[in-house]
Protein backbone atom coordinates (compact mmCIF):
# COMPACT_ATOMS: atom_id res chain seq x y z
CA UNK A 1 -8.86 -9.48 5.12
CA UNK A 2 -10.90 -6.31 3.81
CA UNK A 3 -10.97 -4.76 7.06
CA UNK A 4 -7.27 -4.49 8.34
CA UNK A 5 -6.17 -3.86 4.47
CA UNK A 6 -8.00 -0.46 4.84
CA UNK A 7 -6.80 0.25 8.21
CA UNK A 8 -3.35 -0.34 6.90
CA UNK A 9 -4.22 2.07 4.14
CA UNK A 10 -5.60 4.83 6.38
CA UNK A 11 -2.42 4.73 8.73
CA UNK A 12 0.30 5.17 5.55
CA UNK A 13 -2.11 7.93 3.85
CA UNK A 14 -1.82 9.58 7.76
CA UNK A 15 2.11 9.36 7.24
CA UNK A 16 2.11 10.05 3.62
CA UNK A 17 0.30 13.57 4.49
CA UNK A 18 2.89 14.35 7.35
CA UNK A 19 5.79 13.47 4.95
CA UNK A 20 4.44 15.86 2.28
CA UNK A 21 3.93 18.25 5.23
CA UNK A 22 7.67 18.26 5.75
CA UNK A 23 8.27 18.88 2.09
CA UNK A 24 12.00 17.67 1.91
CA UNK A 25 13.62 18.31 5.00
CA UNK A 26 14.25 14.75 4.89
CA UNK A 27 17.34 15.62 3.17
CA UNK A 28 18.20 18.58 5.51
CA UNK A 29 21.49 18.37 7.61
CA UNK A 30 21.19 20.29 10.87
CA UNK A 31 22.73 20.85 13.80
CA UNK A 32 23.48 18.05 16.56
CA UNK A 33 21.02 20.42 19.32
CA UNK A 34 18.93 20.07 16.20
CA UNK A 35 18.96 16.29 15.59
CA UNK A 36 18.68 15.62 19.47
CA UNK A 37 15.37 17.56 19.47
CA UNK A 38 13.91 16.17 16.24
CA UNK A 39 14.88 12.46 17.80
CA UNK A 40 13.04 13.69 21.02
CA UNK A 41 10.07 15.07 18.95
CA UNK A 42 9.66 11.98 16.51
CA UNK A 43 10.23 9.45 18.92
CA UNK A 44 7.51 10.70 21.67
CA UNK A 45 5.03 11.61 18.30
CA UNK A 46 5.41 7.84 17.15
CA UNK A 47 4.78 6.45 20.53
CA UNK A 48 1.97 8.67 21.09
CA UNK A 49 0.21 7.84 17.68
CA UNK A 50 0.47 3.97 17.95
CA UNK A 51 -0.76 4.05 21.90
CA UNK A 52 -3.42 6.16 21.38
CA UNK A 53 -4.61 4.85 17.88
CA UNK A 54 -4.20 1.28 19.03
CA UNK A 55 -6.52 2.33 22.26
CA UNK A 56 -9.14 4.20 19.56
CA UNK A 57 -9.34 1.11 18.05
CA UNK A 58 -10.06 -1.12 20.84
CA UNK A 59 -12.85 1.36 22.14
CA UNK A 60 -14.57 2.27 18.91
CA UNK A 61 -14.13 -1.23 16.78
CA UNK A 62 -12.85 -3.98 18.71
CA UNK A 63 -14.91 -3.94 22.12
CA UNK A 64 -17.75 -4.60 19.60
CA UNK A 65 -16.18 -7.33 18.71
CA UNK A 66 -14.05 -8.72 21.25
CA UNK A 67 -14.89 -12.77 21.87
CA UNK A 68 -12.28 -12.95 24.75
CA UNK A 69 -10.93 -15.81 23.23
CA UNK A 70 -7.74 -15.63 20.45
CA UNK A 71 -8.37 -17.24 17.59
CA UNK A 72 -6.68 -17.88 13.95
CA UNK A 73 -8.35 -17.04 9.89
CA UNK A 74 -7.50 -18.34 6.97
CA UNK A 75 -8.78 -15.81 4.23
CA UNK A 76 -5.62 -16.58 2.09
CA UNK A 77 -8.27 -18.03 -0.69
CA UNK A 78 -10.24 -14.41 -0.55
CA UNK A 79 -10.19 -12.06 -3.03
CA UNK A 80 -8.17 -13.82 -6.22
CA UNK A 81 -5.52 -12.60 -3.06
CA UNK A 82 -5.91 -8.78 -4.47
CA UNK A 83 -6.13 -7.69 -0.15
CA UNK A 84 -2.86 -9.75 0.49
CA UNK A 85 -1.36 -7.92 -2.61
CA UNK A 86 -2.66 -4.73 -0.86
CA UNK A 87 -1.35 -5.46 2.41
CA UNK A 88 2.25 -6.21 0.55
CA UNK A 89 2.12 -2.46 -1.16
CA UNK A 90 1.11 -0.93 2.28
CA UNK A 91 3.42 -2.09 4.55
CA UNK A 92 6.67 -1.28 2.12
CA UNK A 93 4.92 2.24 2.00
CA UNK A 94 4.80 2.84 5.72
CA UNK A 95 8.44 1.14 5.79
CA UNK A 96 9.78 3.81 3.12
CA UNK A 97 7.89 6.77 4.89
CA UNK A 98 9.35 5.66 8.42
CA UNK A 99 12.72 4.98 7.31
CA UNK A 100 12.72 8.82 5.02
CA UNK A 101 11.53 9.97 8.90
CA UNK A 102 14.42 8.76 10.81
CA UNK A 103 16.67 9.88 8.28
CA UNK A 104 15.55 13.63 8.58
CA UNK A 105 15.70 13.08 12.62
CA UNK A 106 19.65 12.11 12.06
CA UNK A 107 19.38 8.35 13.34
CA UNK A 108 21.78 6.33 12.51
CA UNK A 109 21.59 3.18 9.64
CA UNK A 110 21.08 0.57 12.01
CA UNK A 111 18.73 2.40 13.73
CA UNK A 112 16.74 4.21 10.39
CA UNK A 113 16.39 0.14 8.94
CA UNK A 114 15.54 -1.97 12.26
CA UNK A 115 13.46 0.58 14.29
CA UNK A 116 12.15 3.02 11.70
CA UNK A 117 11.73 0.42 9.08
CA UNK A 118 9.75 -2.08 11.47
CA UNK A 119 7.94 0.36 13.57
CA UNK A 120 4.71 -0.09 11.41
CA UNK A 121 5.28 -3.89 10.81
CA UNK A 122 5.09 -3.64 14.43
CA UNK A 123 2.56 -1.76 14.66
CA UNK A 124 0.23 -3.45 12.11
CA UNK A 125 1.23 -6.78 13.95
CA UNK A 126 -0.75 -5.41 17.08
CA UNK A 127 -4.00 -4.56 15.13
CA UNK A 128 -3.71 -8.40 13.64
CA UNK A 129 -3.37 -9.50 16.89
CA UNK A 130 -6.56 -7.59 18.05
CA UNK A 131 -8.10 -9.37 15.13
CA UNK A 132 -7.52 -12.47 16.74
CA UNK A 133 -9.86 -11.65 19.43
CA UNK A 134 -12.61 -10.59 17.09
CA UNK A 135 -16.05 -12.38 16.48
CA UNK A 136 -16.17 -12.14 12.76
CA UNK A 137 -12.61 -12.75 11.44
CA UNK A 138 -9.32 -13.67 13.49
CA UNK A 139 -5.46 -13.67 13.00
CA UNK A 140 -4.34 -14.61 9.92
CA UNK A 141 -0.82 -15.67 8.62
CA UNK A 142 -1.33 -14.67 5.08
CA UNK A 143 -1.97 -11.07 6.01
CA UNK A 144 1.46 -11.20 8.63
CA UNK A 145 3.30 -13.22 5.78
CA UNK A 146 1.97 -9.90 3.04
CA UNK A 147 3.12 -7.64 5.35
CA UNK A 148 6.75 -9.70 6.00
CA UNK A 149 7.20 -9.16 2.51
CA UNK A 150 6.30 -5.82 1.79
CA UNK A 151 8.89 -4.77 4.83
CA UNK A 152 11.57 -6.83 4.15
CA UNK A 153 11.43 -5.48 0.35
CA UNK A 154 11.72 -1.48 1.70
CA UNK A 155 14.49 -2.51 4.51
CA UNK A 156 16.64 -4.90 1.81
CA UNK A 157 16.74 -2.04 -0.99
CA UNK A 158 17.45 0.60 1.92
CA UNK A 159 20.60 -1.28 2.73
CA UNK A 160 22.00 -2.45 -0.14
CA UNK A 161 20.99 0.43 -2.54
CA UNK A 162 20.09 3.65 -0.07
CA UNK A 163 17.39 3.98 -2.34
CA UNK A 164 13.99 2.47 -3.56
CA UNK A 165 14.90 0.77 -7.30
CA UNK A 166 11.71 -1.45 -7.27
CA UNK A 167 9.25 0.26 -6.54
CA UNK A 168 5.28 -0.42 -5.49
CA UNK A 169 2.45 1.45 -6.98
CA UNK A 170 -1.28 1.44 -7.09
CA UNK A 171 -3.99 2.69 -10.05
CA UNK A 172 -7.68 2.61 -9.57
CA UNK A 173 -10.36 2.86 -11.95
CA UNK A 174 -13.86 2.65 -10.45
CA UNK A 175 -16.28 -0.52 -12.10
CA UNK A 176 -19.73 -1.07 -12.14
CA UNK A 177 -19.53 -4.50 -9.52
CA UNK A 178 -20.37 -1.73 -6.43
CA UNK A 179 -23.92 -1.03 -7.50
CA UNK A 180 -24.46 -5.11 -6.80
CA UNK A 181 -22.81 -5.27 -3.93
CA UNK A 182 -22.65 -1.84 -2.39
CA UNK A 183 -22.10 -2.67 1.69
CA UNK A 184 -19.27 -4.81 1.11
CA UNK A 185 -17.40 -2.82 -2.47
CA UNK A 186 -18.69 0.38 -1.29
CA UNK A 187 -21.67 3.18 -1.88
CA UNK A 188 -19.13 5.86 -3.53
CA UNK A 189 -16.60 6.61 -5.11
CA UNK A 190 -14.04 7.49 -1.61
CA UNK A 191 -15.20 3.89 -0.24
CA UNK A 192 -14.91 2.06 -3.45
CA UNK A 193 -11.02 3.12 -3.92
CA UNK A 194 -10.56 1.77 -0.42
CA UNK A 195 -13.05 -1.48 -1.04
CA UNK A 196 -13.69 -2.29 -4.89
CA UNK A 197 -10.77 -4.65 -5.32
CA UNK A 198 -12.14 -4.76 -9.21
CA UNK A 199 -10.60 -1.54 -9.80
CA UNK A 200 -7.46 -1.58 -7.84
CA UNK A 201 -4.29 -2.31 -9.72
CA UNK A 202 -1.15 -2.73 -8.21
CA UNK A 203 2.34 -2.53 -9.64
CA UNK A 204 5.78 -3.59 -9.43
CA UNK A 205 8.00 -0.81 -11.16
CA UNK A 206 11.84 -0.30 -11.69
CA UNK A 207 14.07 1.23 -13.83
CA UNK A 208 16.68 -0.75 -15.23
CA UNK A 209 18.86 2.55 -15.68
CA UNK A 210 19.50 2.70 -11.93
CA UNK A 211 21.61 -1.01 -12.50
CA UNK A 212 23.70 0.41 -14.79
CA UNK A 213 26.58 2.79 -14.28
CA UNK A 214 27.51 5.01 -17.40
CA UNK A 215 28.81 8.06 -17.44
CA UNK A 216 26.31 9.42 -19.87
CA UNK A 217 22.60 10.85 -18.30
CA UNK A 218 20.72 7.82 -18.48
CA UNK A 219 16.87 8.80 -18.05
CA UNK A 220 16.84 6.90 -14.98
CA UNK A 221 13.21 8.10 -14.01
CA UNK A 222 12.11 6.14 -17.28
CA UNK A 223 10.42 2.41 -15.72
CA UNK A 224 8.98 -0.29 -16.92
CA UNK A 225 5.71 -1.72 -14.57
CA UNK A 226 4.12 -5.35 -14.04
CA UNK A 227 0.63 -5.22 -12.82
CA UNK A 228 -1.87 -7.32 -10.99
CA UNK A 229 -5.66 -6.88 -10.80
CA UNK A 230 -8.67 -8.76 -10.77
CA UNK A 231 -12.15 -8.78 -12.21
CA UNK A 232 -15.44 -10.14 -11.51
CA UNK A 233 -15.52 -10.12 -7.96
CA UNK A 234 -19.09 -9.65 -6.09
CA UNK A 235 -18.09 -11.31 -2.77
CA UNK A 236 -14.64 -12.51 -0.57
CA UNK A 237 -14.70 -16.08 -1.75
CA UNK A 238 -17.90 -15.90 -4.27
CA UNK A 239 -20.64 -13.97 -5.90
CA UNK A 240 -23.23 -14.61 -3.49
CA UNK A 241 -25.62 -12.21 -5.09
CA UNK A 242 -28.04 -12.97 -7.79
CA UNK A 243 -28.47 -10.15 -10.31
CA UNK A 244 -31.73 -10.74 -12.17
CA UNK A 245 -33.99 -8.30 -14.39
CA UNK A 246 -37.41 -7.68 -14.94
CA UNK A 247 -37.50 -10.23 -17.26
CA UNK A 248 -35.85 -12.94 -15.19
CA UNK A 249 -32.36 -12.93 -17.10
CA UNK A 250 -29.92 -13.58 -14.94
CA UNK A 251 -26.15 -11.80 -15.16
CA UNK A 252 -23.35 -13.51 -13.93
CA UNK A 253 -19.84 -12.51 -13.49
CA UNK A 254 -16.73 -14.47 -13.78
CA UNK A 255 -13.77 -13.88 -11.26
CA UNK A 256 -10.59 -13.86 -13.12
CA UNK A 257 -6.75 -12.72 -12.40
CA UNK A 258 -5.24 -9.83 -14.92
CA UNK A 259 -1.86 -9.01 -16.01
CA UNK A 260 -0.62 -6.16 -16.96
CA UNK A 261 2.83 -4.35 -18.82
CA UNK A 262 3.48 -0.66 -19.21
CA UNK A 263 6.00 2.03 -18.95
CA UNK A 264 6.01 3.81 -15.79
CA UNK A 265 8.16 7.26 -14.71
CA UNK A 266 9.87 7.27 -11.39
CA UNK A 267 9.19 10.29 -9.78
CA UNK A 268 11.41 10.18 -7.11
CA UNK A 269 14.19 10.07 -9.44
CA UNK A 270 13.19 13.76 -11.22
CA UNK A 271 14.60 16.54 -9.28
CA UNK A 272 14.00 20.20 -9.51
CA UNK A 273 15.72 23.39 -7.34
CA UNK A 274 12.53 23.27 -5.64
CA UNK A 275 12.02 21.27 -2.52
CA UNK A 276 8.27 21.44 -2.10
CA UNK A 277 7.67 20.51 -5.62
CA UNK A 278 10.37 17.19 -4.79
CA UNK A 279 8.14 16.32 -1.99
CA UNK A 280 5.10 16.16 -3.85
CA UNK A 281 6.85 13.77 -6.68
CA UNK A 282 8.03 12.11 -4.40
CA UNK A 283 4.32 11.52 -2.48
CA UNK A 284 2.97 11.24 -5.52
CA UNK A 285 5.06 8.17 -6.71
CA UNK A 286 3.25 5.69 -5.38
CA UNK A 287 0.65 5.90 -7.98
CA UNK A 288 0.95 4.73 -11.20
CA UNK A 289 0.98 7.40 -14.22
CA UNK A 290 -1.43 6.51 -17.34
CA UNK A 291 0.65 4.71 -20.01
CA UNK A 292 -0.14 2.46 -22.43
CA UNK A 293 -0.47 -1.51 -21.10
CA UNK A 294 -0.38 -4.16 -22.49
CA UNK A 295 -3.22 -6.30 -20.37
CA UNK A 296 -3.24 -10.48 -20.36
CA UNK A 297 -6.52 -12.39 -19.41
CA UNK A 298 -7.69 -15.68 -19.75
CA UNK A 299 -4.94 -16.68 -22.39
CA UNK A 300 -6.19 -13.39 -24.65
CA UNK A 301 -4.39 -10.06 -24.40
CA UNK A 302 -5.48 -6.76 -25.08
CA UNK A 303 -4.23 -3.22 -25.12
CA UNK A 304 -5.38 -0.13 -23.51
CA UNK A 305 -3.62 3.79 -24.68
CA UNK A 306 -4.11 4.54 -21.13
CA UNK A 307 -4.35 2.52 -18.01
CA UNK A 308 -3.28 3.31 -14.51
């Protein structure tokens, strides 16, 4: 669903911009008075943020909406499933950002993967649930399965690997399907990255130098990426507008998946003396770099110098 895939997004760009904040004190080892009072702080600062956004919410969105009766929504069919692609890179976001916070606050494993790495699955499972009371839309299993999946990928690598070796990543170009359309895919540029689904790419990256142990300095930063996008797309489940000229031509757009193939860099695998400069690779890794991709539609490939 449109609407809770940018909420999700809005929440992990909140955390993204306190983990940049922090530059990388995750990796800090203090003192145990130290540890006690950063448990204390990040503890009562997540409590506090998913009370008092969760009771924003109701107030300011859902009392508009509220039918008083709980409902279910299928909108697994929406979107050639681009949103439930979106919810899947969101939620292993917010599950790496949590988990890099209760590192730095000295919780334990156990702890870091099945409190810090769940709190937002949690959380986001509380704003579906307020979706089921909603005139308009309603609680729907293929966003709670997306967001399953895009926690349980972020916990798994945490404990087998202590690190991120698949990573998710997003590129956005903005299209020309927002002029036609501009309520729903947006009126400018900020609310098209957040609604034009047309221009959204997301990828799956890894390096296959982190599976290999050599004792030679294998580039392990160097990745290979598999992308998804899709094209053509006026409406959720349709192109319920008709575009027609002065001349009565009429312009129709056909929805179709893409596939795409590039090299990538991991930039949480370059590090410098500099621990600011770490943080910000490391915030910044969740985009993908321009490359050169290979992209596959319809049967027919084609190949772009630079595509993010």
């Amino acid at each position: 669903m449109l609407l809770s895939s940018i909420r999700i997004r809005i929440v992990f760009v909140f955390l993204l911009i306190i983990h940049l904040a922090k530059g990388n004190s995750f990796e800090l080892r203090d003192s145990l008075k130290t540890i006690r009072y950063k448990k204390i702080g990040l503890s009562v600062f997540c409590g506090g943020l998913t009370a008092g956004s969760l009771l924003y919410l109701n107030q300011v969105w859902y009392s508009n909406y509220n039918t008083g009766k709980f409902h279910y929504f299928d909108d697994s069919h929406e979107w050639l499933q681009m949103d439930k692609v979106g919810h899947f890179h969101s939620t292993f976001q917010i599950s790496n950002l949590t988990m890099k916070a209760f590192d730095w606050a000295g919780f334990n494993k156990k702890q870091k993967l099945f409190i810090g790495g769940t709190l937002g699955y949690g959380y986001l499972t509380a704003v579906e649930i307020m979706d089921g009371y909603s005139k308009g839309w309603g609680f729907s299993w293929s966003d709670m399965g997306a967001n399953t999946l895009g926690t349980a990928l972020a916990i798994g690598q945490e404990a087998a690997w202590k690190e991120q070796r698949f990573n998710l990543k997003i590129g956005f170009h903005q299209t020309s399907y927002a002029q036609y359309n501009p309520d729903l895919l947006g009126k400018n540029l900020s609310e098209q990255m957040l609604k034009d689904y047309n221009g959204q790419t997301y990828w799956l990256s890894v390096s296959p130098f982190t599976f290999i142990k050599s004792d030679k300095k294998l580039p392990k930063w160097l990745a290979v990426s598999f992308g998804y996008g899709a094209d053509g797309m006026i409406g959720a489940n349709y192109n319920n507008v008709v575009i027609q000229d002065e001349q009565g031509n009429v312009t129709t757009f056909e929805r179709q998946r893409q596939y795409y193939f590039s090299i990538d860099v991991d930039l949480s695998k370059i590090k410098t003396k500099y621990k600011f400069v770490n943080a910000i690779l490391n915030s910044l890794n969740i985009l993908k770099i321009p490359a050169p991709t290979l992209e596959f539609q319809n049967g027919k490939s084609k190949f772009h110098y630079f595509y993010f």
